[in-house]
Protein backbone atom coordinates (compact mmCIF):
# COMPACT_ATOMS: atom_id res chain seq x y z
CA UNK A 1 57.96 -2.69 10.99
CA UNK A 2 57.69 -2.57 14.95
CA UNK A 3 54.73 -4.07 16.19
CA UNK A 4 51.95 -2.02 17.41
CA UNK A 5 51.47 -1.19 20.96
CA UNK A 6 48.76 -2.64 23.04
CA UNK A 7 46.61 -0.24 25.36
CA UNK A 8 48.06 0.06 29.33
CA UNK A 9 44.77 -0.44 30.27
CA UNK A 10 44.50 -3.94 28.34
CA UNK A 11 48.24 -5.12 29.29
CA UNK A 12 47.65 -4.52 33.02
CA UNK A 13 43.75 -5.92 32.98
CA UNK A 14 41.95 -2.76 34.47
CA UNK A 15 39.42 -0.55 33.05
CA UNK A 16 40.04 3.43 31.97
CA UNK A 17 38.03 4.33 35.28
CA UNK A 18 40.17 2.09 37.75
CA UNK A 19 41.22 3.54 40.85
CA UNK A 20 45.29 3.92 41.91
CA UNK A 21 44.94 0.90 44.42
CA UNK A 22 43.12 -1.23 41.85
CA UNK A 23 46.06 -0.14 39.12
CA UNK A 24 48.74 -1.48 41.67
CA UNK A 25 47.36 -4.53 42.48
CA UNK A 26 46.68 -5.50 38.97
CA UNK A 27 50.56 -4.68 38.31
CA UNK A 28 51.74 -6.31 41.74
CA UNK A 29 49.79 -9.48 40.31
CA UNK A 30 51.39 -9.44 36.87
CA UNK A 31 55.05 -8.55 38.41
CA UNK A 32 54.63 -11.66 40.60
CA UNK A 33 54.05 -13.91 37.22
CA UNK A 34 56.35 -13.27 34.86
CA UNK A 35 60.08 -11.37 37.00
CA UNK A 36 62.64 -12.61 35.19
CA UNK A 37 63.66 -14.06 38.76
CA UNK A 38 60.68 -16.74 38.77
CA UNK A 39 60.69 -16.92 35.00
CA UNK A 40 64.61 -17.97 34.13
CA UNK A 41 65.63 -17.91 30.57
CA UNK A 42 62.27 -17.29 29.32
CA UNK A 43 62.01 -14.23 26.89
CA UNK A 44 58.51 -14.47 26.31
CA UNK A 45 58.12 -14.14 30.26
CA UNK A 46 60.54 -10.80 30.19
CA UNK A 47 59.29 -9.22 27.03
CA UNK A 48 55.70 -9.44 29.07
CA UNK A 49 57.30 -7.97 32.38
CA UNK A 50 59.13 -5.24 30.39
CA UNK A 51 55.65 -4.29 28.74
CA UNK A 52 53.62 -4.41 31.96
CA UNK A 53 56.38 -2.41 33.76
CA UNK A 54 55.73 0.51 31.27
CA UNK A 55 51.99 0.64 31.34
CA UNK A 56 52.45 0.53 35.17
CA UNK A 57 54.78 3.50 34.46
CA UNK A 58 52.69 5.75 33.05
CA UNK A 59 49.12 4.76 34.37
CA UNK A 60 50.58 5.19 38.31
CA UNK A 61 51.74 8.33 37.22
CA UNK A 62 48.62 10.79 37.45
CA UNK A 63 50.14 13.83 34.83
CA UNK A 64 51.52 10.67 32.41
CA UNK A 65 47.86 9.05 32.70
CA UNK A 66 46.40 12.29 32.16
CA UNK A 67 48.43 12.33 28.85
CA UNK A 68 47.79 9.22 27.82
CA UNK A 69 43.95 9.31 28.22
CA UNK A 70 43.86 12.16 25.84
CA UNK A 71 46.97 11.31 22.98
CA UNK A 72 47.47 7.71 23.37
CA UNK A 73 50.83 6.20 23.44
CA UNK A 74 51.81 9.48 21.45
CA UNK A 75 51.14 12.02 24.60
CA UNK A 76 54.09 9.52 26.80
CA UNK A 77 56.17 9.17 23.30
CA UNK A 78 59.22 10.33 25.51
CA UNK A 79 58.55 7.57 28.41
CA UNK A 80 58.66 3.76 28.19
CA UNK A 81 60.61 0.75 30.22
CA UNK A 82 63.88 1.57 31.81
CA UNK A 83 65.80 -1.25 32.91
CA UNK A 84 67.37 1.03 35.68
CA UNK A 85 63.65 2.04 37.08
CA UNK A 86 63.68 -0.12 39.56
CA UNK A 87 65.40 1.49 42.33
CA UNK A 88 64.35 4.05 45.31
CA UNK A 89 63.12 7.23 44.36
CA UNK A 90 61.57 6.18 41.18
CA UNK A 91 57.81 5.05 40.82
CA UNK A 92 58.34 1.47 41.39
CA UNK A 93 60.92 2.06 44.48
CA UNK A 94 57.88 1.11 47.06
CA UNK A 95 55.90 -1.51 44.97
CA UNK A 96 59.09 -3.45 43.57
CA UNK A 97 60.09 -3.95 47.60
CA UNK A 98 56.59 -4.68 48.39
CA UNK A 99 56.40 -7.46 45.86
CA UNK A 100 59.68 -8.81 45.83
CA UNK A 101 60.59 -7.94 49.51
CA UNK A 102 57.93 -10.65 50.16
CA UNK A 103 59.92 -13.38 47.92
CA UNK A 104 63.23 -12.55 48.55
CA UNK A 105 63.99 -11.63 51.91
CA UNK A 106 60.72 -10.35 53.30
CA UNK A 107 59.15 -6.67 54.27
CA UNK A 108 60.77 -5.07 57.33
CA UNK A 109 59.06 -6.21 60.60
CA UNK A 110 57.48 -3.09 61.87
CA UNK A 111 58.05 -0.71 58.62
CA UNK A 112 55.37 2.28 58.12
CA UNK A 113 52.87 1.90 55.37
CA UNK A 114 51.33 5.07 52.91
CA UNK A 115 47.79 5.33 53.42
CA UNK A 116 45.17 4.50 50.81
CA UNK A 117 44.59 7.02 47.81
CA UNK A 118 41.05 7.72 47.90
CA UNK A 119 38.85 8.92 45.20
CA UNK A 120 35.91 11.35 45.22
CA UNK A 121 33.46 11.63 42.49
CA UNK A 122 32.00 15.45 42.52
CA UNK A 123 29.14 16.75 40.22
CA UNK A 124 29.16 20.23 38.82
CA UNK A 125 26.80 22.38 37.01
CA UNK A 126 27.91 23.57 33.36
CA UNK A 127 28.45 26.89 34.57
CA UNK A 128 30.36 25.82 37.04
CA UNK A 129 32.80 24.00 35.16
CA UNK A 130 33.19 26.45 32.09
CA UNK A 131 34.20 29.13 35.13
CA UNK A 132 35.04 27.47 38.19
CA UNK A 133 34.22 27.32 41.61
CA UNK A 134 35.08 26.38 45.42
CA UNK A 135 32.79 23.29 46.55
CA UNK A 136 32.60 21.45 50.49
CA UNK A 137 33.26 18.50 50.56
CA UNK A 138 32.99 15.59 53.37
CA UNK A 139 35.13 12.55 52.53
CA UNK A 140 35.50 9.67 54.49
CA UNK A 141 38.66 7.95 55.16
CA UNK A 142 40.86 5.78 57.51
CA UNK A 143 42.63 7.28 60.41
CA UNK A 144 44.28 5.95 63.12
CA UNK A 145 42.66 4.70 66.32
CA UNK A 146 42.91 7.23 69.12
CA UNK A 147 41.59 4.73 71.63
CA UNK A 148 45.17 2.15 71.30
CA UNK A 149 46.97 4.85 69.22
CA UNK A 150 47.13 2.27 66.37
CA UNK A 151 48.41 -0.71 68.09
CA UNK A 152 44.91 -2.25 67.64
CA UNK A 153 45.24 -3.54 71.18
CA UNK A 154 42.97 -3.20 73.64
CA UNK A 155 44.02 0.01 75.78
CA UNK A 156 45.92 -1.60 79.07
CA UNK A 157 47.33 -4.19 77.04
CA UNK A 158 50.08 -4.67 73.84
CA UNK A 159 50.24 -6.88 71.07
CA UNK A 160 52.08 -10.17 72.18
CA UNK A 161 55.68 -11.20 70.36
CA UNK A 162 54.09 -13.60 67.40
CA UNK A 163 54.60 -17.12 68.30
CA UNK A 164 55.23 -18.09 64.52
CA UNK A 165 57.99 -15.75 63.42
CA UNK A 166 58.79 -14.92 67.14
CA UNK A 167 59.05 -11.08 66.57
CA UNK A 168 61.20 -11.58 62.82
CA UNK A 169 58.22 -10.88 60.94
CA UNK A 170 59.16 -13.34 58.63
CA UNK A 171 59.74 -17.05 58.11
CA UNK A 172 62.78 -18.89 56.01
CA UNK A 173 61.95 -22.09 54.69
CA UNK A 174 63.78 -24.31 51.85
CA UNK A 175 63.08 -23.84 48.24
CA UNK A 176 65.33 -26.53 46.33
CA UNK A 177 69.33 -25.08 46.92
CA UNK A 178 68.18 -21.44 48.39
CA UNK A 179 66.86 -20.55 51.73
CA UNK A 180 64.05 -18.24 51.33
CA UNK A 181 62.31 -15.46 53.62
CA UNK A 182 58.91 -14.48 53.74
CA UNK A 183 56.31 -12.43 55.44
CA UNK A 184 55.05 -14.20 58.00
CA UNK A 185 51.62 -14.66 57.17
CA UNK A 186 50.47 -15.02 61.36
CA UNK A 187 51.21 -11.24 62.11
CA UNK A 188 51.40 -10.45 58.03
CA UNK A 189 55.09 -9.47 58.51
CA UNK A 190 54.27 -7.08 61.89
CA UNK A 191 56.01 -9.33 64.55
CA UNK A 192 53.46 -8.94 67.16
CA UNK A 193 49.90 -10.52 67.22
CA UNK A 194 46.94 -8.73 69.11
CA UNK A 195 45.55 -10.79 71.25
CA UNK A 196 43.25 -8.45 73.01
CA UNK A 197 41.87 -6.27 70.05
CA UNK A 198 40.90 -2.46 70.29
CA UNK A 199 37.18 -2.69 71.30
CA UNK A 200 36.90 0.74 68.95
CA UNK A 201 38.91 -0.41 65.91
CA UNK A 202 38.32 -3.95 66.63
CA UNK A 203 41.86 -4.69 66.65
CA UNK A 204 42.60 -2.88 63.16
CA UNK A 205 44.65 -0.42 64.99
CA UNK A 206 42.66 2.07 61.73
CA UNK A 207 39.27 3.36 62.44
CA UNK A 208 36.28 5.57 59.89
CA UNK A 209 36.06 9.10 60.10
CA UNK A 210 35.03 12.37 57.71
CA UNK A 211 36.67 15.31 56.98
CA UNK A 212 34.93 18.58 55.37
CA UNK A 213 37.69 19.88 52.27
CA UNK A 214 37.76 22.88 50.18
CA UNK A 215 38.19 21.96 46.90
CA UNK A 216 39.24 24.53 44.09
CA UNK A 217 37.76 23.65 40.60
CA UNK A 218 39.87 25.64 38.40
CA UNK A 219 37.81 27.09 35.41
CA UNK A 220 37.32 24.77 32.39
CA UNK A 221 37.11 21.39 33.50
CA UNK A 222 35.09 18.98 32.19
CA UNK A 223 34.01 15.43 32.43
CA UNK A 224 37.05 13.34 33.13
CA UNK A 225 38.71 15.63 35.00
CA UNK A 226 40.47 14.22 37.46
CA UNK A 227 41.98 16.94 40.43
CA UNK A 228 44.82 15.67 42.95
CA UNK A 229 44.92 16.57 46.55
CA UNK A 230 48.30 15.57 48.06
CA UNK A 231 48.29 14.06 51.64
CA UNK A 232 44.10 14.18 51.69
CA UNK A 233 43.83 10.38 51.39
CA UNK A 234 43.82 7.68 54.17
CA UNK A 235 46.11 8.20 57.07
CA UNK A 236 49.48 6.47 57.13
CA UNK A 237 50.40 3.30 59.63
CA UNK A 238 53.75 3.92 61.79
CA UNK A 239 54.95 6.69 60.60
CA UNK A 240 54.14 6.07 56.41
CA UNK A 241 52.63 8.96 54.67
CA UNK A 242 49.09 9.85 54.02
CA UNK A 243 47.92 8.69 50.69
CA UNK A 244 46.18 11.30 48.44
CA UNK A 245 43.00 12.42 47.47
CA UNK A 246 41.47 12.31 43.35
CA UNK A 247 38.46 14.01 42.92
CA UNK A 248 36.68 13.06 39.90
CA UNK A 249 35.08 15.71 37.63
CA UNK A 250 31.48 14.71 35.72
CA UNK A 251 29.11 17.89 34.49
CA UNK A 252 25.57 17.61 34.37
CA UNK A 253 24.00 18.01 30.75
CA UNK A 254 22.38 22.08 30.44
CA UNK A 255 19.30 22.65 29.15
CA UNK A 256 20.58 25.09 26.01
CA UNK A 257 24.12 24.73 25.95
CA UNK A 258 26.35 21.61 24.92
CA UNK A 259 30.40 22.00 24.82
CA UNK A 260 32.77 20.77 22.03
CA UNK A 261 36.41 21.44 23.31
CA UNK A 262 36.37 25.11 24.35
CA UNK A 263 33.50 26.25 22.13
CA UNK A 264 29.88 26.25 23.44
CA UNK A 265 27.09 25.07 20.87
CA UNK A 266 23.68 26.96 21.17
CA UNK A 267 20.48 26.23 18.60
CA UNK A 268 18.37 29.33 18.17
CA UNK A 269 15.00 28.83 16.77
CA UNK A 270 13.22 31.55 14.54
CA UNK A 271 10.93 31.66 12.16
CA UNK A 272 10.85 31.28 8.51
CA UNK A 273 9.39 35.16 8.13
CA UNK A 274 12.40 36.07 10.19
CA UNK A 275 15.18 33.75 7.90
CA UNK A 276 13.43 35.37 4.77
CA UNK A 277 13.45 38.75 5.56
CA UNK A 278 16.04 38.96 8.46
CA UNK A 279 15.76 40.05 12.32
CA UNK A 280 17.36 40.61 15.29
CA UNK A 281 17.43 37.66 17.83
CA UNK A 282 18.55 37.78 21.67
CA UNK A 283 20.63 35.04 22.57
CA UNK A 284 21.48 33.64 25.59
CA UNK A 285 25.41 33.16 26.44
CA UNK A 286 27.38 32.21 29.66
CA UNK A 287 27.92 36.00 30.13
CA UNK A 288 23.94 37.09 29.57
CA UNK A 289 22.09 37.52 26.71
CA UNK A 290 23.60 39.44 23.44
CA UNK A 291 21.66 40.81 20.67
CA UNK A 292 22.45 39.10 16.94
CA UNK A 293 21.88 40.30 13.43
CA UNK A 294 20.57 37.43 11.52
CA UNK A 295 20.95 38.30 8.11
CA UNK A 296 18.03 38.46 5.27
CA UNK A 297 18.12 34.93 3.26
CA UNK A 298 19.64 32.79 6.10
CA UNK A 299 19.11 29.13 5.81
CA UNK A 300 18.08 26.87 9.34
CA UNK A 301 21.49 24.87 9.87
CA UNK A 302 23.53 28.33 8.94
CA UNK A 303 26.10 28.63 12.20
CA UNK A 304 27.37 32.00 13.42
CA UNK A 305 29.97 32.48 15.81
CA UNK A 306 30.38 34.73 19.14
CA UNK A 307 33.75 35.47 19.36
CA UNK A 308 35.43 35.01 23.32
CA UNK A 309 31.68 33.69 24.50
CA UNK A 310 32.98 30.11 25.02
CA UNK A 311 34.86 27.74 28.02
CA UNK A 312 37.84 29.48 29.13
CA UNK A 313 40.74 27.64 28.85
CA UNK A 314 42.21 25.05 31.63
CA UNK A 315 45.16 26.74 33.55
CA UNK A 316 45.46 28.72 30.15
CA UNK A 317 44.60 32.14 28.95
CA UNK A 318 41.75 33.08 26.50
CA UNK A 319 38.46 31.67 25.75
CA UNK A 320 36.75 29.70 23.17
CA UNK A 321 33.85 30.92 21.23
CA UNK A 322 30.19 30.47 20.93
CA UNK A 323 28.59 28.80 17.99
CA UNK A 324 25.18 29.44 17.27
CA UNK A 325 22.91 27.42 14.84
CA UNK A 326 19.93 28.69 13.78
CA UNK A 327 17.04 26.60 13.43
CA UNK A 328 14.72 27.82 10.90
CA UNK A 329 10.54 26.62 12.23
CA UNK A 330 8.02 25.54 9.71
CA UNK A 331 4.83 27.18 10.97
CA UNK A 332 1.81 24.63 11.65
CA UNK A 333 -1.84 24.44 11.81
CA UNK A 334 -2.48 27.68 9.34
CA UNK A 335 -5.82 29.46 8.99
CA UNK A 336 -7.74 30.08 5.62
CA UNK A 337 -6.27 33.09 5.16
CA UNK A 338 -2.55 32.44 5.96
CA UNK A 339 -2.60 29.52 3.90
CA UNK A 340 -3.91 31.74 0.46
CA UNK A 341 -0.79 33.75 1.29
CA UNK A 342 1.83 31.72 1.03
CA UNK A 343 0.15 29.97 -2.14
CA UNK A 344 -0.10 33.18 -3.56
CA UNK A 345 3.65 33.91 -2.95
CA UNK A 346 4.29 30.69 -3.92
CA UNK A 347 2.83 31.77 -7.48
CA UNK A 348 4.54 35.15 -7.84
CA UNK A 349 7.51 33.44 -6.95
CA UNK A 350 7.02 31.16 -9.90
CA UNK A 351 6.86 28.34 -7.15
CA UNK A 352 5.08 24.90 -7.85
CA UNK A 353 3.41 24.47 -4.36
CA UNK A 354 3.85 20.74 -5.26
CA UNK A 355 6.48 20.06 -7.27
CA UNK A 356 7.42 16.16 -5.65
CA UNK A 357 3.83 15.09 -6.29
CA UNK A 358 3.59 16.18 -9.87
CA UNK A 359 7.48 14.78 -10.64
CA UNK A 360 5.92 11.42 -8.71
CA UNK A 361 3.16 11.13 -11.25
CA UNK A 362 5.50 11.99 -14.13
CA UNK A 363 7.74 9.71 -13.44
CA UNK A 364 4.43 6.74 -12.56
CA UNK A 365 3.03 7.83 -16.47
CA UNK A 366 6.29 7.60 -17.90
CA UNK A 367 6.47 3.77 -16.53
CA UNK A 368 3.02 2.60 -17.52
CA UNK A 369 3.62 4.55 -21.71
């Protein structure tokens, strides 16, 4: 029998709640450990890479992690580790040359970087979520200095060839038989050092700002929900693109209403006059109140259901339904009169007003005989 597959999260060390950058840099770590490069002959070593490779796979990918939150390994069934992944245009073109272009030959001096992927964590009332809504938001992010236009020099000045690499942007030094490049760690694989930083981005060349989004919450999220904004994240360096933006869905608890799937659960208290005999209650719904027929003889826990009254469904058509429980209220602190009532319906009913206490005592004299 195959063994059983460990969690992504566990095999790449990050919790279910850890951003894209934190994700990549717990995989860049692990990819650095055990390549098959830096780990000849050793199977252990490449059965490890293979597995981290495919939790990378589908955790980087927001739609696959979306699946996989909510099915397991089941809900990416059809994905997995592919030898041939490695290469441009699939997810691990930029990270595989960002980790191994540093052991093997170095990043190229000078080459653009993607900005950071930022994440925004935006609260929503119930209502809200069940039927959607457009929300401001300011997020902050990097952009580039407009003081040095990035450079991070001082304006009236440039950065200076680096003295270390002398403008390579990387170093070779001797490793047993091989010659190996790699980044030169003075100007971090750049080529130039800035000797006269930006007094505005302090020599960053990146500097804070906020920008004020519309965001569309489509109708039914919920807690969890996780919405992408493409090219909304931090600001690309020399040309690389802008990294995206995730805004994170949580839904404050309502006062009536919880939410199982697409079905809203409502508790309707009445009284026990009303259960015996049978009423007419109002009750409240995400559309307004609606009258309901609660029939004669209804017990409190007994659940009826308003058809279409629930969440609507997430990019989907139709709605789930309202379930409402009825609560059935002992009444408390009766008068003289109230109280000779009830024992005297108790009586026509053939009811022992008792019965527990007198099967107590039977049960006491049948121990002591």
């Amino acid at each position: 029998m195959a063994a059983e597959k460990r969690d992504y999260y566990e095999v790449l060390g990050v919790h279910r709640n850890a951003s894209d950058t934190e994700v990549k840099k717990a995989f860049r770590k692990l990819a650095i450990q055990y390549h098959p490069d830096k780990n000849p002959g050793d199977n252990e070593a490449e059965e490890q890479f293979k597995e981290i490779t495919e939790a990378y796979e589908v955790i980087s990918d927001p739609q696959k992690r979306a699946q996989y939150d909510q099915f397991g390994h089941a809900g990416v069934s059809g994905g997995g580790f592919s030898s041939a992944g490695f290469g441009a245009g699939t997810p691990f073109g930029d990270i595989f040359s960002d980790i191994f272009g540093d052991l093997f030959g170095g990043r190229p001096r000078g080459r653009g970087r993607r900005g950071d992927d930022l994440q925004y964590n935006l609260e929503l009332s119930f209502e809200e979520a069940a039927f959607g809504v457009e929300k401001q938001i300011d997020v902050p992010f990097s952009k580039r200095c407009g003081d040095c236009g990035g450079s991070g020099a001082k304006p009236g000045t440039e950065p200076k060839v680096c003295p270390t690499c002398r403008g390579a942007g990387q170093v070779r030094f001797q490793q047993g038989f091989f010659s190996v490049s790699k980044t030169c760690s003075h100007c971090n694989g750049e080529g130039r050092v800035v000797e006269n930083p930006c007094p505005s981005c302090r020599g960053t060349g990146m500097v804070r700002d906020t920008k004020n989004l519309a965001v569309k919450v489509p109708a039914g999220v919920e807690t969890g929900t996780r919405l992408k904004l493409t090219g909304e994240g931090g600001q690309g360096i020399k040309g690389g693109g802008n990294g995206d933006l995730y805004v994170a869905i949580s839904v404050k608890p309502h006062a009536i209403f919880a939410r199982e799937d697409n079905d809203v659960l409502c508790e309707i208290p009445i009284s026990f006059v009303q259960a015996a005999l049978g009423c007419e209650v109002e009750v409240p719904t995400l559309d307004g109140k609606v009258s309901m027929k609660v029939p004669d003889g209804t017990q409190s826990g007994r659940m009826f259901r308003l058809r279409g009254k629930g969440i609507p469904q997430l990019q989907g058509y139709g709605r789930g339904d309202q379930l409402v429980i009825i609560k059935v209220e002992t009444p408390c602190n009766l008068n003289k009169r109230q109280r000779e009532l009830l024992e005297e319906f108790a009586k026509i009913s053939g009811e022992e007003v008792h019965p527990m206490k007198k099967n107590f005592f039977e049960k006491v004299m049948d121990i002591i005989s």
